[in-house]
N, C-alpha and C. Protein backbone atom coordinates (compact mmCIF):
# COMPACT_ATOMS: atom_id res chain seq x y z
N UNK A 1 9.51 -5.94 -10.06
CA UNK A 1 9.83 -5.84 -8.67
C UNK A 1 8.78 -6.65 -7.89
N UNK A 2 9.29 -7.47 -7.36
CA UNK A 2 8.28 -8.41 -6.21
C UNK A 2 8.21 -7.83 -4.52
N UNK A 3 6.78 -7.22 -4.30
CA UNK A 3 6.27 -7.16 -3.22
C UNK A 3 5.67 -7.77 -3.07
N UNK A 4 5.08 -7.56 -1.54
CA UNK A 4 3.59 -8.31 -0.95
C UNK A 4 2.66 -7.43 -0.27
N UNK A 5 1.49 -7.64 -0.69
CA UNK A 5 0.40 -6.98 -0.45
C UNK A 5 -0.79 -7.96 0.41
N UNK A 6 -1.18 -8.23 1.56
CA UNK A 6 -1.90 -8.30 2.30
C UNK A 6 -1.57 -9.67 2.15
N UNK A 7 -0.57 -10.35 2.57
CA UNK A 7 -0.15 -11.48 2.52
C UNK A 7 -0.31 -12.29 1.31
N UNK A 8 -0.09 -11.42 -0.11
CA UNK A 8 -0.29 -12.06 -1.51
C UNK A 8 0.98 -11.32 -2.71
N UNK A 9 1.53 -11.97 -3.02
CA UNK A 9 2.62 -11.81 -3.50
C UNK A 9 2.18 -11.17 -4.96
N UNK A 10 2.81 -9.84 -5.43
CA UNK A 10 2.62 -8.98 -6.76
C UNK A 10 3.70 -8.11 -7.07
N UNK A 11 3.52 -8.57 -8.53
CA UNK A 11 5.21 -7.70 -9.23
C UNK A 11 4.28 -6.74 -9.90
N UNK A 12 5.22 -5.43 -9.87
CA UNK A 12 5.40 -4.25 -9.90
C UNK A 12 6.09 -3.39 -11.51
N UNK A 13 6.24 -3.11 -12.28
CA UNK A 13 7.22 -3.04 -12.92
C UNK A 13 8.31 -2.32 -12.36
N UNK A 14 8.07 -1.05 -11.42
CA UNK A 14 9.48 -0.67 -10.89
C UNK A 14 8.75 0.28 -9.45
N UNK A 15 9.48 0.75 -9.03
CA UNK A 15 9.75 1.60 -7.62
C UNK A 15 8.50 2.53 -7.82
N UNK A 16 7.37 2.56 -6.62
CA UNK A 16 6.04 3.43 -7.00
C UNK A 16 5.77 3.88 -5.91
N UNK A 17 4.75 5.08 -5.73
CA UNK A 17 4.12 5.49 -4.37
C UNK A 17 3.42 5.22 -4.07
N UNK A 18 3.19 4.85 -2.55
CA UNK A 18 2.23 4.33 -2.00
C UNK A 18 0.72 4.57 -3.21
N UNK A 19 0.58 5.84 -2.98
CA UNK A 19 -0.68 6.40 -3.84
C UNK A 19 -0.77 5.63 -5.14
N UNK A 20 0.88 5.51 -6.17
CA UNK A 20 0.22 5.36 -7.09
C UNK A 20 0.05 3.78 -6.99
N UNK A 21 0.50 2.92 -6.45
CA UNK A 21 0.24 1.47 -5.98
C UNK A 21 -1.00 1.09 -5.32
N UNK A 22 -1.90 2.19 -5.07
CA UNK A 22 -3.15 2.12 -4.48
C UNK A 22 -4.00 2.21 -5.88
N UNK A 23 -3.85 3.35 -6.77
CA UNK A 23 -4.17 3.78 -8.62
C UNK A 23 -4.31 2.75 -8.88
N UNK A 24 -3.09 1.87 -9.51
CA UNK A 24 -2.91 2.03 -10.07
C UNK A 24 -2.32 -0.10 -10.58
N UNK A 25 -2.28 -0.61 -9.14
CA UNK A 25 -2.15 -1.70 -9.20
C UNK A 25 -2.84 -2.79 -8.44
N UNK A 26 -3.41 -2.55 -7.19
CA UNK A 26 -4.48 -2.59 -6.14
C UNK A 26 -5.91 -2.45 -6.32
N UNK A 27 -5.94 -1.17 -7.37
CA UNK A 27 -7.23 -0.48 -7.89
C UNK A 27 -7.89 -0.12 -6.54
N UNK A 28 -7.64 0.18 -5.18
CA UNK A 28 -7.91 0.53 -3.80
C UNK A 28 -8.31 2.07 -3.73
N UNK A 29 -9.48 2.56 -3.75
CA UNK A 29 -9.48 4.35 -3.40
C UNK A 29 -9.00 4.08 -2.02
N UNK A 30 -8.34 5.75 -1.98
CA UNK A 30 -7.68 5.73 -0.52
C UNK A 30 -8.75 6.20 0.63
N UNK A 31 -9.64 6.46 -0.10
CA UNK A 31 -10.75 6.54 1.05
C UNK A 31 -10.78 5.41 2.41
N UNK A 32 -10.68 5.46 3.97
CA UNK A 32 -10.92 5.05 5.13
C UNK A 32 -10.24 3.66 4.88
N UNK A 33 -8.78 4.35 4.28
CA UNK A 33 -7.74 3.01 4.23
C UNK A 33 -6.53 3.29 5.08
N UNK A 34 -5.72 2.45 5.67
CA UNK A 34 -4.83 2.73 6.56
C UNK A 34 -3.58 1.85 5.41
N UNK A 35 -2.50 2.24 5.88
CA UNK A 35 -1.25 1.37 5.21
C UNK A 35 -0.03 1.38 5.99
N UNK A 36 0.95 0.25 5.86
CA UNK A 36 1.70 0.03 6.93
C UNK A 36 2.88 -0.88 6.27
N UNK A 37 4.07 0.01 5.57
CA UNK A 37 5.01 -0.44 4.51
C UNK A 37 5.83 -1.42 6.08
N UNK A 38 6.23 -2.71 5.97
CA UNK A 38 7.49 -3.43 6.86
C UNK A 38 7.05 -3.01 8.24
N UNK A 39 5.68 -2.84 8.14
CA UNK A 39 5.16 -3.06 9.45
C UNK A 39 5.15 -1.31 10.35
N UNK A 40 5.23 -0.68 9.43
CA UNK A 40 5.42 0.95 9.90
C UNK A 40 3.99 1.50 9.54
N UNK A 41 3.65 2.01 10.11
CA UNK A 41 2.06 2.46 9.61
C UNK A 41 2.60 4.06 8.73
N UNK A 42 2.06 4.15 7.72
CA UNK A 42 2.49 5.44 6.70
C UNK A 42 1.32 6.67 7.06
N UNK A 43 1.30 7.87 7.32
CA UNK A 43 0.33 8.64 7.62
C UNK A 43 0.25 8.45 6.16
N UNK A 44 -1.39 9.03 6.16
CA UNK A 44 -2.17 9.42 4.39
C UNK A 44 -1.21 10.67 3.80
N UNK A 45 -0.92 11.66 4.71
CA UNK A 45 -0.42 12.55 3.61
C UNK A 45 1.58 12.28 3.33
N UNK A 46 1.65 11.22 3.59
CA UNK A 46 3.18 10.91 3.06
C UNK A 46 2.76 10.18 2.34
N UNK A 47 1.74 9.40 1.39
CA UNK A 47 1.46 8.58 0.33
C UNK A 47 2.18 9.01 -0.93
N UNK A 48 2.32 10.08 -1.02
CA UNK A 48 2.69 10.22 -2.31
C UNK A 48 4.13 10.54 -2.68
N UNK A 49 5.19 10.54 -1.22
CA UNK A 49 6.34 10.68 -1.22
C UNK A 49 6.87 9.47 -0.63
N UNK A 50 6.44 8.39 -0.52
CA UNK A 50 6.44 6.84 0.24
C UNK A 50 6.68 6.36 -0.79
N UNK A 51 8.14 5.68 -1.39
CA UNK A 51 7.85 4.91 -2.21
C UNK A 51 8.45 3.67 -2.22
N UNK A 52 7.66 2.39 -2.78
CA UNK A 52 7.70 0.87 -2.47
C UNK A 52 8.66 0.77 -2.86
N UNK A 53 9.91 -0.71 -2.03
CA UNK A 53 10.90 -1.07 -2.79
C UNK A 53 10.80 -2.33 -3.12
N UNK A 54 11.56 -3.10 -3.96
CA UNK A 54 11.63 -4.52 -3.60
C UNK A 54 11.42 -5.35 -2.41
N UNK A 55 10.65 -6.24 -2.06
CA UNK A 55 10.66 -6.83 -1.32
C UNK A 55 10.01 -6.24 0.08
N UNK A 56 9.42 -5.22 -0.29
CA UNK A 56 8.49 -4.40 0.95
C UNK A 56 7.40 -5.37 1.31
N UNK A 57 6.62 -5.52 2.45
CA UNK A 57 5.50 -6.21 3.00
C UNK A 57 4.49 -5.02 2.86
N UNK A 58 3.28 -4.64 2.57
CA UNK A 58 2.54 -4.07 2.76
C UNK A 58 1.21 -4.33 3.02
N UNK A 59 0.46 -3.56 3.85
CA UNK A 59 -0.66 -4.08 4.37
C UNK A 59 -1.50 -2.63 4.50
N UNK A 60 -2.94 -3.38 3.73
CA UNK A 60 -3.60 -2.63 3.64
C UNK A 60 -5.27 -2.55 4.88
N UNK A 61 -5.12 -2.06 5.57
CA UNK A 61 -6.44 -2.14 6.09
C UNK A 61 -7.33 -1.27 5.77
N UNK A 62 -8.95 -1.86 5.69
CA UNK A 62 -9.79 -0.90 5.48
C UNK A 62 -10.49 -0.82 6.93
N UNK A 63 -11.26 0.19 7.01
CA UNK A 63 -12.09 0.69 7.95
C UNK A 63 -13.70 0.61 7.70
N UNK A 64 -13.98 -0.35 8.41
CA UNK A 64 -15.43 -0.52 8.50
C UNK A 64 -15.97 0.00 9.72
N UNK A 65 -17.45 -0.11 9.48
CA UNK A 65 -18.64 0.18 10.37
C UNK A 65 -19.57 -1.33 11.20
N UNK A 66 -19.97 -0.79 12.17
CA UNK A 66 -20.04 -1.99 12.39
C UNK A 66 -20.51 -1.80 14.28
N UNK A 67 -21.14 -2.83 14.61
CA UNK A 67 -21.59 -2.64 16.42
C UNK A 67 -21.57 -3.97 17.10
């Protein structure tokens, strides 16, 4: 399955949750990360019932520190 992840194109073997696409293919802890499947921002606790389809855009932001 071909998605995109932060404007970089990655196959999948099939349909996954946010969470485990963070596990498991990203290698991303979800620690002070935001995500936003087709431009929808996903709260953290629907990660694990969110799941990627073909051709989803996803974007990952992290949260830094900083003045």
């Amino acid at each position: 399955m071909d998605i995109t992840v932060n404007n970089e194109p990655l196959q999948i073997p099939d349909s996954c949750s946010i969470t485990k696409l963070l596990q498991d293919h990203v290698q991303q802890k979800p620690e002070g990360i935001a995500v936003a499947v087709n431009q929808s921002v996903i709260p953290k606790s629907e990660w694990e019932n969110t799941f990627i389809a073909s051709g989803d855009t996803i974007i990952l932001i992290k949260a830094t520190q900083g003045g």
